[in-house]
N, C-alpha and C. Protein backbone atom coordinates (compact mmCIF):
# COMPACT_ATOMS: atom_id res chain seq x y z
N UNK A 1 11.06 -7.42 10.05
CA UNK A 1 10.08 -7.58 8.97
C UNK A 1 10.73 -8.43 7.89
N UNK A 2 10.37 -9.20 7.43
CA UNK A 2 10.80 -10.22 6.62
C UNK A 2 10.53 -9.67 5.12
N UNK A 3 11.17 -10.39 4.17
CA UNK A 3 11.08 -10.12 3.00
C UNK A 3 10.11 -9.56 2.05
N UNK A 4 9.10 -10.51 2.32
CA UNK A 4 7.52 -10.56 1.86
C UNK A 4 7.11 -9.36 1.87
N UNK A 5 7.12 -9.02 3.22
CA UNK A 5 6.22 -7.95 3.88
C UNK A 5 6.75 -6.45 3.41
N UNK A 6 8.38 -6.82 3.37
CA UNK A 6 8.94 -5.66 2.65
C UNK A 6 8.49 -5.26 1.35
N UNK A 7 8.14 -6.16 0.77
CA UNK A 7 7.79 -6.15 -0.74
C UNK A 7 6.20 -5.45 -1.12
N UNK A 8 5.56 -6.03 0.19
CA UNK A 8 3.80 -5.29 0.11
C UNK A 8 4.18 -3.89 0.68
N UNK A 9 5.31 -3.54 1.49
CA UNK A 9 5.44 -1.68 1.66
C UNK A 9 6.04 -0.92 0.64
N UNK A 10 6.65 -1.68 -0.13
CA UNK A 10 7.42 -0.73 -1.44
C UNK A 10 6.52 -1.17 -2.19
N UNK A 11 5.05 -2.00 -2.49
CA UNK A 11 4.12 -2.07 -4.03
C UNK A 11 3.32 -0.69 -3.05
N UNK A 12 3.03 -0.71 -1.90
CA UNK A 12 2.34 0.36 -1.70
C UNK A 12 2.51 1.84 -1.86
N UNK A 13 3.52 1.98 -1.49
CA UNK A 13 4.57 3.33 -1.71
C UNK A 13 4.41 3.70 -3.69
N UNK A 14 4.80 2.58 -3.99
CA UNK A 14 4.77 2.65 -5.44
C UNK A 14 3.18 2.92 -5.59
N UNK A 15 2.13 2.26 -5.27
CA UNK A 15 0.49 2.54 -5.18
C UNK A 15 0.16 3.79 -5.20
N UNK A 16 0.90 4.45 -4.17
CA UNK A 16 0.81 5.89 -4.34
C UNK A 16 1.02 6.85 -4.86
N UNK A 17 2.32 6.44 -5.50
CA UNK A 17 2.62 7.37 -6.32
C UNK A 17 1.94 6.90 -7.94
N UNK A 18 1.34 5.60 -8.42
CA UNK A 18 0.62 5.54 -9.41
C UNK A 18 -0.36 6.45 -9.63
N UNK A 19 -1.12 5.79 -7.91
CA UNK A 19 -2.66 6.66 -8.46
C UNK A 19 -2.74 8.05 -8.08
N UNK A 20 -1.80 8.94 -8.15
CA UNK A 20 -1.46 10.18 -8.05
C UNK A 20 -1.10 11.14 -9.46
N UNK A 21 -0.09 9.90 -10.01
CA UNK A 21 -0.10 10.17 -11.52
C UNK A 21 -1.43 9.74 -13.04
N UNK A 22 -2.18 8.97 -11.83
CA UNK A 22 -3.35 8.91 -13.01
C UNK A 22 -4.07 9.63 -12.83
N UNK A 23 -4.42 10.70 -11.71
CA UNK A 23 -5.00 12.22 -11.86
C UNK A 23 -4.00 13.48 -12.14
N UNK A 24 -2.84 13.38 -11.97
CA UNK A 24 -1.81 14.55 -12.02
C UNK A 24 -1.16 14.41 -13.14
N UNK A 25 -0.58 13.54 -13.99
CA UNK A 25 0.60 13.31 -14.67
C UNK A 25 -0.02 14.02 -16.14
N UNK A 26 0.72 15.13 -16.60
CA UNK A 26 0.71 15.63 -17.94
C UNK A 26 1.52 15.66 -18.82
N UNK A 27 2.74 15.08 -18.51
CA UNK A 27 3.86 14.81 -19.90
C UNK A 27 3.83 14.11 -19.87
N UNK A 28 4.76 13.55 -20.82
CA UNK A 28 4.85 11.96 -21.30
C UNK A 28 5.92 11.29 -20.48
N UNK A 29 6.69 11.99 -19.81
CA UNK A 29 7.96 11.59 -18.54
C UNK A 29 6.97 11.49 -17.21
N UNK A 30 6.22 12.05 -17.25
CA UNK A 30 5.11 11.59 -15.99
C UNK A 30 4.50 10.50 -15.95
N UNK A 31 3.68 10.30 -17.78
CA UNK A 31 3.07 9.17 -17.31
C UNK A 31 3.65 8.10 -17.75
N UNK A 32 4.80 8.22 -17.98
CA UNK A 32 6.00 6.86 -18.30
C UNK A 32 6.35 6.39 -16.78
N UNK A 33 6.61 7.54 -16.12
CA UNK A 33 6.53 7.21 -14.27
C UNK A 33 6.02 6.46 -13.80
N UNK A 34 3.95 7.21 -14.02
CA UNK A 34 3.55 6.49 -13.66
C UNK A 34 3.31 5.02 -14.07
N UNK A 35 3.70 4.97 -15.62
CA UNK A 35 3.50 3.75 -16.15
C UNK A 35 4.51 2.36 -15.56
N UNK A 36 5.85 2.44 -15.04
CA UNK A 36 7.03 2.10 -13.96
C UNK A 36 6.13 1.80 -13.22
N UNK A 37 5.76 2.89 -12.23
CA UNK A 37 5.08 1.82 -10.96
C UNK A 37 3.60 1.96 -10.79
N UNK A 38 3.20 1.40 -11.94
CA UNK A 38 1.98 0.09 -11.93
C UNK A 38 2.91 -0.91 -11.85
N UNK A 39 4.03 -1.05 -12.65
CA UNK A 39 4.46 -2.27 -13.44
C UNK A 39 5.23 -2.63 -11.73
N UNK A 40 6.10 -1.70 -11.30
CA UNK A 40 6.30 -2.43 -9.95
C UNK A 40 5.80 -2.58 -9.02
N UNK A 41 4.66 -2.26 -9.25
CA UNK A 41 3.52 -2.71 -7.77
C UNK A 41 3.32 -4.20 -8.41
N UNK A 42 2.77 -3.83 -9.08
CA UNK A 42 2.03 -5.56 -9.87
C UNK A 42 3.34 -6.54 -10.20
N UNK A 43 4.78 -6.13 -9.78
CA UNK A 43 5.98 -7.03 -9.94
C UNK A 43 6.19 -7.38 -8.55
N UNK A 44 5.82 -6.73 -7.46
CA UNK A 44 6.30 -7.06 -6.25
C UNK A 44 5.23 -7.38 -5.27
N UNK A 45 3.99 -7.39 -5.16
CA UNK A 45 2.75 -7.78 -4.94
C UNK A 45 2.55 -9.57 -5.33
N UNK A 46 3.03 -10.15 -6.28
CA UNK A 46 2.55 -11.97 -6.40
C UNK A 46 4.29 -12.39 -5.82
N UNK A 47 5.30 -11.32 -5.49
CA UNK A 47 6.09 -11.76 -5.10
C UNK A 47 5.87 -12.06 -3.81
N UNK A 48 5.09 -11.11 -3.10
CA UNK A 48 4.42 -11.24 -1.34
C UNK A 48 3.70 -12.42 -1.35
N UNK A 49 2.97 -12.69 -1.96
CA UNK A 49 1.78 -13.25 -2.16
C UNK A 49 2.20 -15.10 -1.80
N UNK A 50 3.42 -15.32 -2.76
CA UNK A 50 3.88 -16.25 -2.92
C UNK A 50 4.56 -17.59 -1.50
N UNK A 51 4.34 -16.73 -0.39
CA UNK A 51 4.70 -17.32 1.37
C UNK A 51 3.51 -16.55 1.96
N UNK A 52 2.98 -15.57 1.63
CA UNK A 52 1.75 -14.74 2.82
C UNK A 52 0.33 -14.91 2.45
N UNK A 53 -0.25 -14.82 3.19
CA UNK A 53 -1.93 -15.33 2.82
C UNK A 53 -2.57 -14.30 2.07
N UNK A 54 -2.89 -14.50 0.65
CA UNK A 54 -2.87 -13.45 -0.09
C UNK A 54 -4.19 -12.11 0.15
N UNK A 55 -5.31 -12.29 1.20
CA UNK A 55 -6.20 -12.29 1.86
C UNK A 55 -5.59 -10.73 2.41
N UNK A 56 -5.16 -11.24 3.43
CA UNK A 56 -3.80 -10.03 4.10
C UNK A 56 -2.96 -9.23 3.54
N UNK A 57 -2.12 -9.88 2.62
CA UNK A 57 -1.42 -9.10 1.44
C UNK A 57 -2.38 -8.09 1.25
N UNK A 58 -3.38 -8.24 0.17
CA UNK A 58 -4.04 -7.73 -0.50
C UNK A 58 -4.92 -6.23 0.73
N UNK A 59 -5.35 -6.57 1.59
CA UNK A 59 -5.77 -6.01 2.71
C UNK A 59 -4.58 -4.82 3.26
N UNK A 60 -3.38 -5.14 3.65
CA UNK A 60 -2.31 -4.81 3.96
C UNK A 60 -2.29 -3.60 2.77
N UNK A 61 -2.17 -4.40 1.72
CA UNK A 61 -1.35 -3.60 0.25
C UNK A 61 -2.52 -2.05 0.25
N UNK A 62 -3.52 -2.91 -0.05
CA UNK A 62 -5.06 -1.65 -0.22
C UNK A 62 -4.58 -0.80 0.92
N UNK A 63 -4.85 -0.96 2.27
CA UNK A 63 -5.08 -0.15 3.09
C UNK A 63 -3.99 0.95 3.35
N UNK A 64 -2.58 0.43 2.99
CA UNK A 64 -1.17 1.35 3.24
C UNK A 64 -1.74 2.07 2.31
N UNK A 65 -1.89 1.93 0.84
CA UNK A 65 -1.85 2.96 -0.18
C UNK A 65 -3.32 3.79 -0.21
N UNK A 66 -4.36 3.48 0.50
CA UNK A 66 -4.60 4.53 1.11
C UNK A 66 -4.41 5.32 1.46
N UNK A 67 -4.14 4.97 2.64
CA UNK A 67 -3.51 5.97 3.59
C UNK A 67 -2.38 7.12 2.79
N UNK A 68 -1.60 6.52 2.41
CA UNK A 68 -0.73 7.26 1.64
C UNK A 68 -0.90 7.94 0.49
N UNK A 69 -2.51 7.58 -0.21
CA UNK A 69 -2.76 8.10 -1.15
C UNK A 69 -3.66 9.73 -0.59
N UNK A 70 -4.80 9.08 0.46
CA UNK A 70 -4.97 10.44 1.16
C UNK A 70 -4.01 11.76 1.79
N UNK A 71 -3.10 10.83 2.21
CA UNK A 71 -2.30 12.11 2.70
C UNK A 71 -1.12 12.63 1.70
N UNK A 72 -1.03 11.66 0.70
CA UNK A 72 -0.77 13.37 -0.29
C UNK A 72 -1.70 13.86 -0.71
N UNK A 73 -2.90 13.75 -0.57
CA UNK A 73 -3.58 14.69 -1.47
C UNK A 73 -4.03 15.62 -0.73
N UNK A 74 -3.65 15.51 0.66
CA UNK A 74 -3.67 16.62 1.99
C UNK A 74 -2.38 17.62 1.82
N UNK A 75 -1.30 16.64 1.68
CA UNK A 75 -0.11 17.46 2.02
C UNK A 75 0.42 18.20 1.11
N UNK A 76 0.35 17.09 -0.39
CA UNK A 76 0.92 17.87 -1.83
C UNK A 76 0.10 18.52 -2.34
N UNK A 77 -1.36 18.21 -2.85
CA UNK A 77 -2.63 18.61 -3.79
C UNK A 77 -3.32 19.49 -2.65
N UNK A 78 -3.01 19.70 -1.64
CA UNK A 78 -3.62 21.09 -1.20
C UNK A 78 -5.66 20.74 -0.56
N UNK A 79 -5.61 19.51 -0.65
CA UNK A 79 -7.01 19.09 -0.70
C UNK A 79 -7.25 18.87 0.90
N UNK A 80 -8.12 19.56 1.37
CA UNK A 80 -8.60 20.06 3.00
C UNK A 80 -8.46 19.22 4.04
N UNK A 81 -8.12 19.02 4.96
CA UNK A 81 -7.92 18.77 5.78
C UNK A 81 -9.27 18.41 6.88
N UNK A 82 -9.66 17.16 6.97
CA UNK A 82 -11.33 17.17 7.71
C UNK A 82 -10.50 16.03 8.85
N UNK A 83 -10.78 16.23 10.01
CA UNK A 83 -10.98 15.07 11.15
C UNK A 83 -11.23 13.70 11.00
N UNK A 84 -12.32 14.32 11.00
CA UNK A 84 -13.08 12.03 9.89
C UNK A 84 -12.53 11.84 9.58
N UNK A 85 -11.78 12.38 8.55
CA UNK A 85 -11.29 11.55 7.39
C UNK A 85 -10.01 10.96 8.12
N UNK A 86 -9.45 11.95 9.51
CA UNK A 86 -8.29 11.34 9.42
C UNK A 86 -8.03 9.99 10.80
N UNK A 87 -9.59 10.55 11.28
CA UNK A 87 -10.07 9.70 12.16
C UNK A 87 -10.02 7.72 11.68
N UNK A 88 -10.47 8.45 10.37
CA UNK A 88 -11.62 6.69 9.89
C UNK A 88 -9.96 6.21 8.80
N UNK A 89 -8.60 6.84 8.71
CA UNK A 89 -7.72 6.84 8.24
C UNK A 89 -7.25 6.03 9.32
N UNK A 90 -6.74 6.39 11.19
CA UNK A 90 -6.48 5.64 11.78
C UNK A 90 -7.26 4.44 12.05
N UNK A 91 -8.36 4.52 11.77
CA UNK A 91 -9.02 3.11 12.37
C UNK A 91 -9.02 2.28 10.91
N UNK A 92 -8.18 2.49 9.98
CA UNK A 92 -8.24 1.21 8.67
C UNK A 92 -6.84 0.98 9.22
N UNK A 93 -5.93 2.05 9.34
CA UNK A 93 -4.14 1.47 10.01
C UNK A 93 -4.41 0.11 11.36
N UNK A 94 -5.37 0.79 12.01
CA UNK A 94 -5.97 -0.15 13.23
C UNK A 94 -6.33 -1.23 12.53
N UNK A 95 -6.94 -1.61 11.96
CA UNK A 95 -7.14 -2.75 11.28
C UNK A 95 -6.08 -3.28 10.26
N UNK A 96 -5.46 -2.83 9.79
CA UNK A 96 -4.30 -3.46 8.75
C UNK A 96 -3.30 -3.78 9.85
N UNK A 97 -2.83 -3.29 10.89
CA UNK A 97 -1.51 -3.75 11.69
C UNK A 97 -1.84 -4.66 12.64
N UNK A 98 -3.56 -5.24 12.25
CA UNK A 98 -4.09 -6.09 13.38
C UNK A 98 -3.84 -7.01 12.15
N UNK A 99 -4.41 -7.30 11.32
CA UNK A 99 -3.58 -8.02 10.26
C UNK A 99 -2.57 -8.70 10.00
N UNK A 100 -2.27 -7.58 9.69
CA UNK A 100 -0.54 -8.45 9.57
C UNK A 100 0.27 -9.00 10.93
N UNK A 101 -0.36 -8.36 12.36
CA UNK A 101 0.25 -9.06 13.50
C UNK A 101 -0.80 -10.51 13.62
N UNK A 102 -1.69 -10.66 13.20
CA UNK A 102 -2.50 -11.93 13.19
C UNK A 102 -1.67 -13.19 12.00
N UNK A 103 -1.57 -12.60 11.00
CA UNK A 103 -0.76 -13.16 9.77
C UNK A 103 0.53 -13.43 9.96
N UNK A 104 1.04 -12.74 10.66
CA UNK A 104 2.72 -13.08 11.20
C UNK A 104 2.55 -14.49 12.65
N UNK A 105 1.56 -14.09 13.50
CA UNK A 105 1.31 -15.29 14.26
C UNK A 105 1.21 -16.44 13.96
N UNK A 106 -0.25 -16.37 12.41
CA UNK A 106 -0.43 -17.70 12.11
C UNK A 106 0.66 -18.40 10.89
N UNK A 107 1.01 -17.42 10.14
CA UNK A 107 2.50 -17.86 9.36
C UNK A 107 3.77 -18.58 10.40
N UNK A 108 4.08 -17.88 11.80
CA UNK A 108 5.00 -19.05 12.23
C UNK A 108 4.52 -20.09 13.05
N UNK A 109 3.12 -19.81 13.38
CA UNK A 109 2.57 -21.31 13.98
C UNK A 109 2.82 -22.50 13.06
N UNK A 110 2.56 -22.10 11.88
CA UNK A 110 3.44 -23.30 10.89
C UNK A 110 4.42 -23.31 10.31
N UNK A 111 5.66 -22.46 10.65
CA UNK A 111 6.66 -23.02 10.27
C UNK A 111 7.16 -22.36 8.92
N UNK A 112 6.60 -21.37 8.65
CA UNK A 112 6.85 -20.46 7.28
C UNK A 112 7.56 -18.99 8.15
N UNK A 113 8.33 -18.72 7.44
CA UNK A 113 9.14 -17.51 7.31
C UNK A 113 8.40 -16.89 6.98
């Protein structure tokens, strides 16, 4: 996995833990947290952007922090557990890793890292 791409899995990771703290966070060390990673999602996101088709990025970025945003709110926040949800959860991963394996094809058909 190349640089770029590294950079859209740590703004996502960070994604998650933002929009977790903009429903959870009650001190001021929380939402200074969360206030950190907005600032490093939105620092490492135009860094992807800058070699990858921002189309994908953006697609990629949304759909990980999804995912990751639902399943803490399964695993940490205690919030129920339904099939669908985790059904229609794999079929957006199905679509984001079709993505980025389409985006990695057409990025070295020309010659970009």
């Amino acid at each position: 996995m190349n640089k770029q791409w590294f950079y859209v899995v740590i703004a996502s990771i960070f994604e998650v833990y933002w929009v977790a703290g903009l429903k959870y966070s009650e001190s001021v060390l929380e939402w200074s947290l969360t206030i950190i990673a907005i600032i490093v999602t939105f620092f490492l996101l135009p860094l992807a952007a800058k070699n990858l088709p921002i189309g994908t990025v953006y697609a990629v970025f949304a759909g990980l922090g999804t995912v990751g945003t639902v399943l803490v709110e399964i695993v940490v926040y205690g919030e129920p557990f339904q099939p669908l949800k985790i059904l229609l959860i794999v079929t957006l991963l199905i679509g984001v890793i079709g993505l980025k394996l389409v985006s990695s094809e057409s990025s070295e058909s020309k010659g970009v890292a």
